[in-house]
C-alpha atoms as a PDB file:
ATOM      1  CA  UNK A   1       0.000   0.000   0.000  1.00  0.00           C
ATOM      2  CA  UNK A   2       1.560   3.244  -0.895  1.00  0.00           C
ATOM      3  CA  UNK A   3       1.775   6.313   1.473  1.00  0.00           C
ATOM      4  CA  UNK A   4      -1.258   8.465   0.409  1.00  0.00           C
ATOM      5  CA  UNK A   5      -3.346   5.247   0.572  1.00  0.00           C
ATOM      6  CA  UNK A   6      -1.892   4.629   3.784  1.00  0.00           C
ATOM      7  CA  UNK A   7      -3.121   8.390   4.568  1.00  0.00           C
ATOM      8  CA  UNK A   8      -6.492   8.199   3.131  1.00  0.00           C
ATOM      9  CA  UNK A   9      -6.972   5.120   5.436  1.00  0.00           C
ATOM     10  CA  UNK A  10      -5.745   7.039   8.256  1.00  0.00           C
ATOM     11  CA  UNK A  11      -2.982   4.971   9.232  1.00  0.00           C
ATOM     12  CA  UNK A  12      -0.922   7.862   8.619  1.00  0.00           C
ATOM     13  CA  UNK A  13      -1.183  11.015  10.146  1.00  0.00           C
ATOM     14  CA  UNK A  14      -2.032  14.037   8.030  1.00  0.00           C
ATOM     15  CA  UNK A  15      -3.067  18.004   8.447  1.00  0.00           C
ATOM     16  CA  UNK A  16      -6.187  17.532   6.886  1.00  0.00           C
ATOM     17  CA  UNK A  17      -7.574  20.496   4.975  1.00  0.00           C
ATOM     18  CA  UNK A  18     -11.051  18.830   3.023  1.00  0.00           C
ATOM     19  CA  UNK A  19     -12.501  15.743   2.187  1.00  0.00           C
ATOM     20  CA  UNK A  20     -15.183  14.311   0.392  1.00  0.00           C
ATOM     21  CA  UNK A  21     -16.313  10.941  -0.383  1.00  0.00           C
ATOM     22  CA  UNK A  22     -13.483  10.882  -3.409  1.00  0.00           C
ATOM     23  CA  UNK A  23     -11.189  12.967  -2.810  1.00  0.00           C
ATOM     24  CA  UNK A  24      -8.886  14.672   0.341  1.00  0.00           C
ATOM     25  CA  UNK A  25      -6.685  17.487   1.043  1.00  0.00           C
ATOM     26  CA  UNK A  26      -3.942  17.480   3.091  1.00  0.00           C
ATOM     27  CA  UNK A  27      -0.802  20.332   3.914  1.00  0.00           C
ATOM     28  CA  UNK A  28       2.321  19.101   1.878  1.00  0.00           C
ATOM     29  CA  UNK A  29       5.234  17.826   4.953  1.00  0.00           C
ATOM     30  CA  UNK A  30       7.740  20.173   2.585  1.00  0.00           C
ATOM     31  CA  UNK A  31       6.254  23.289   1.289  1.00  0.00           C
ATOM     32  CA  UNK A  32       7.357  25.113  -0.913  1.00  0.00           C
ATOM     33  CA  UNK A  33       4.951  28.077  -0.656  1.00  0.00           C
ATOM     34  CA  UNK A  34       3.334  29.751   2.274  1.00  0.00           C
ATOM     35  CA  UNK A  35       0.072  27.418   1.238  1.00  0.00           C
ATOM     36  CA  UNK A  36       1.424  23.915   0.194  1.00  0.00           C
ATOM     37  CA  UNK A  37      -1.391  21.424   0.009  1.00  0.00           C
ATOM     38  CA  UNK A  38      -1.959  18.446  -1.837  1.00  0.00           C
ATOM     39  CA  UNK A  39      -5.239  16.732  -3.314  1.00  0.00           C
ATOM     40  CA  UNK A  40      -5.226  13.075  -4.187  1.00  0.00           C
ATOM     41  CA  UNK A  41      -8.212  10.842  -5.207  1.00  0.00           C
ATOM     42  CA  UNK A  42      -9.167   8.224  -2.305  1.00  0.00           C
ATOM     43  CA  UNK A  43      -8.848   5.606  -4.878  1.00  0.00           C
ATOM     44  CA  UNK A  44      -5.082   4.578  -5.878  1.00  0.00           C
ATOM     45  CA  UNK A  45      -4.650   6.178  -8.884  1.00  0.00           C
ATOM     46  CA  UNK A  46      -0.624   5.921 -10.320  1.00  0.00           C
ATOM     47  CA  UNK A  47      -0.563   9.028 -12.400  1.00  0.00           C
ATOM     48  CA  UNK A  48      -2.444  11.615 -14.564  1.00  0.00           C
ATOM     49  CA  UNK A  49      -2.025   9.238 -17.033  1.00  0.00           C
ATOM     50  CA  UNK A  50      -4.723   6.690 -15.408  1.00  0.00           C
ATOM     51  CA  UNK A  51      -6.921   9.620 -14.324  1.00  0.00           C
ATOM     52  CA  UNK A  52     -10.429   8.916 -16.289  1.00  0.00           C
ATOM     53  CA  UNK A  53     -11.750  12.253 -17.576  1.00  0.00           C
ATOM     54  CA  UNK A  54     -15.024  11.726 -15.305  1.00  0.00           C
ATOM     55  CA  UNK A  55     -13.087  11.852 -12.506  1.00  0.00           C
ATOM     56  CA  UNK A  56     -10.438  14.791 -13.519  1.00  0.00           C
ATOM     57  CA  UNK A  57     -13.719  16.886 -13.493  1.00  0.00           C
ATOM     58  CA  UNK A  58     -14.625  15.935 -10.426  1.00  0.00           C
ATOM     59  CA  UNK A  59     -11.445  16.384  -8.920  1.00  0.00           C
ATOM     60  CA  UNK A  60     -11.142  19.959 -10.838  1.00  0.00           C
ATOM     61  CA  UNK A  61     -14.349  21.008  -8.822  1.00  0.00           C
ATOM     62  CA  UNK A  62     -12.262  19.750  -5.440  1.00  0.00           C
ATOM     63  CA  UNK A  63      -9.190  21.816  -6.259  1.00  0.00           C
ATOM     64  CA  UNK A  64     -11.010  24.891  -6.283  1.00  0.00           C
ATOM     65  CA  UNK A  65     -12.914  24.110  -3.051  1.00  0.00           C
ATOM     66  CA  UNK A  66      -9.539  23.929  -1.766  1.00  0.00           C
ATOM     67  CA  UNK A  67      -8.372  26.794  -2.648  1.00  0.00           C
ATOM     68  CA  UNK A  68     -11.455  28.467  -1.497  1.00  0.00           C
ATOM     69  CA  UNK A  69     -11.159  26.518   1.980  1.00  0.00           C
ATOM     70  CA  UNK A  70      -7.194  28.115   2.515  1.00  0.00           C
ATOM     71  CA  UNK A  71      -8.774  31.144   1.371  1.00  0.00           C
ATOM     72  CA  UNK A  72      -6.273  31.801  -2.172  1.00  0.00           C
ATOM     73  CA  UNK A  73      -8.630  31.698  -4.526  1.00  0.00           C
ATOM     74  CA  UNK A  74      -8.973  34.920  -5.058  1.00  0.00           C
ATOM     75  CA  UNK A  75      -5.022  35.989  -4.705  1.00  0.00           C
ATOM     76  CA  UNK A  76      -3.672  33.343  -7.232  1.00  0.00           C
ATOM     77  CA  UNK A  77      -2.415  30.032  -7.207  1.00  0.00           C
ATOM     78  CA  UNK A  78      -0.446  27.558  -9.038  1.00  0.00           C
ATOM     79  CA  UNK A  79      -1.714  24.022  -9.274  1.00  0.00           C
ATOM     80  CA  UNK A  80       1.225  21.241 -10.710  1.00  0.00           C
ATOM     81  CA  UNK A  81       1.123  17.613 -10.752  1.00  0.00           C
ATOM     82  CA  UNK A  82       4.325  15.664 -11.361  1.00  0.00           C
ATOM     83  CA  UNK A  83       4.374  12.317 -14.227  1.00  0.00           C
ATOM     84  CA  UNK A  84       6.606   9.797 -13.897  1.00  0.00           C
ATOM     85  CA  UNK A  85      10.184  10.304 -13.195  1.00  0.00           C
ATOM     86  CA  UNK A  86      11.365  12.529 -15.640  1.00  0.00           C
ATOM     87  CA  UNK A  87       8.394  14.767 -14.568  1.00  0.00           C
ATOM     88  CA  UNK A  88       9.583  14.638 -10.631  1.00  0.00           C
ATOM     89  CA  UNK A  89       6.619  12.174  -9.358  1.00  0.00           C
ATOM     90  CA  UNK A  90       7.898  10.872  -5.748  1.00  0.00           C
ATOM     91  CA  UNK A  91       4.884   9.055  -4.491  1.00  0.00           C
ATOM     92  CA  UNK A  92       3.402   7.314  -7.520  1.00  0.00           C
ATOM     93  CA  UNK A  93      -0.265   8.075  -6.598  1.00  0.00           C
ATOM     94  CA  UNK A  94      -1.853  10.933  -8.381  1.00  0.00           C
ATOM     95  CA  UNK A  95      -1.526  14.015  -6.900  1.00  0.00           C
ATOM     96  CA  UNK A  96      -1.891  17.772  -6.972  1.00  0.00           C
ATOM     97  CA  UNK A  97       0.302  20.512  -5.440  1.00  0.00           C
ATOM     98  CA  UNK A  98      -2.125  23.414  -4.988  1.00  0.00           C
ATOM     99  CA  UNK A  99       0.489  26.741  -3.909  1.00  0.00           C
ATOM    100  CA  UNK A 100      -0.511  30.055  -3.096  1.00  0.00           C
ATOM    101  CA  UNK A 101       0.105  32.661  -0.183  1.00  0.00           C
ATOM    102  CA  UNK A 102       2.681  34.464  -1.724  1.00  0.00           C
ATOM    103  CA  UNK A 103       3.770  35.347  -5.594  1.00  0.00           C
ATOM    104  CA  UNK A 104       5.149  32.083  -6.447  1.00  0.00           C
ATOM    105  CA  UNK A 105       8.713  32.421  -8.827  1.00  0.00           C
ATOM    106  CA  UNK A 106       9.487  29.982 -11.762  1.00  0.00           C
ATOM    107  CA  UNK A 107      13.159  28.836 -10.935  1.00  0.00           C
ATOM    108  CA  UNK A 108      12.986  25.028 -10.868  1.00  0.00           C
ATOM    109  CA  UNK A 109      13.920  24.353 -14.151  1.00  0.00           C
ATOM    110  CA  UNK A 110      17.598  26.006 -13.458  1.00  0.00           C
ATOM    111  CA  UNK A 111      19.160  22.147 -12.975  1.00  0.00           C
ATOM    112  CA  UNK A 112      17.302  20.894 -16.384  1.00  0.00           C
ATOM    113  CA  UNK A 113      19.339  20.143 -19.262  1.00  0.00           C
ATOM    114  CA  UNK A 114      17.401  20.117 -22.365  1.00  0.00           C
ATOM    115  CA  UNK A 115      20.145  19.573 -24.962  1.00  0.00           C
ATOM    116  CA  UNK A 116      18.861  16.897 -26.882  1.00  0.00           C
ATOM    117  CA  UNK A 117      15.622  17.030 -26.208  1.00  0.00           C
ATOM    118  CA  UNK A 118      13.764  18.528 -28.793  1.00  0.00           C
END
């Protein structure tokens, strides 16, 4: 069982922020923003790869009661989720980083080499 499922069956502590009957919100252990939160589906989903489209749309209509909940909707956010490992994905059960509470920067990609690639 992987971590978030382990979370979502609450054998793991977590800050909880929302839930609903298929989905949960919980503050990231690492932030990287003032508001660091993360959404996952309560069924084990790898990737947005595997995501069906029925529930992306519900899951879209989560995010944004999120965001209303930590109270950034109106101030701006940045939503990401991370595919595979090229793409950065850690725990390999969909999830989105919802960040806000400050003007967020665009400096990751300073380590990227992208000779080659295109």
């Amino acid at each position: 069982m992987c971590l978030f499922c382990k979370i979502i069956n609450k054998e793991i502590p977590a800050n909880i922020i929302l839930e609903d009957s298929n989905f949960i919100a919980f503050h990231d252990i690492n932030p990287k923003a003032p508001v660091h939160i993360l959404a996952i589906p309560k069924i084990h989903v790898d990737s947005f790869n595997e995501i069906s489209s029925e529930l992306m749309a519900k899951m879209t209509t989560f995010i944004q009661d999120v965001a209303k909940e930590v109270n950034i909707e109106k101030s701006g956010y940045r939503v990401i989720t991370n595919v595979g490992d090229n793409g950065g994905q850690e725990v390999k059960h969909l999830h989105f980083h919802i960040l806000g509470g400050a003007r967020l920067k665009w400096g990751h990609f300073a380590d990227a080499d992208p000779q080659g690639h295109f």
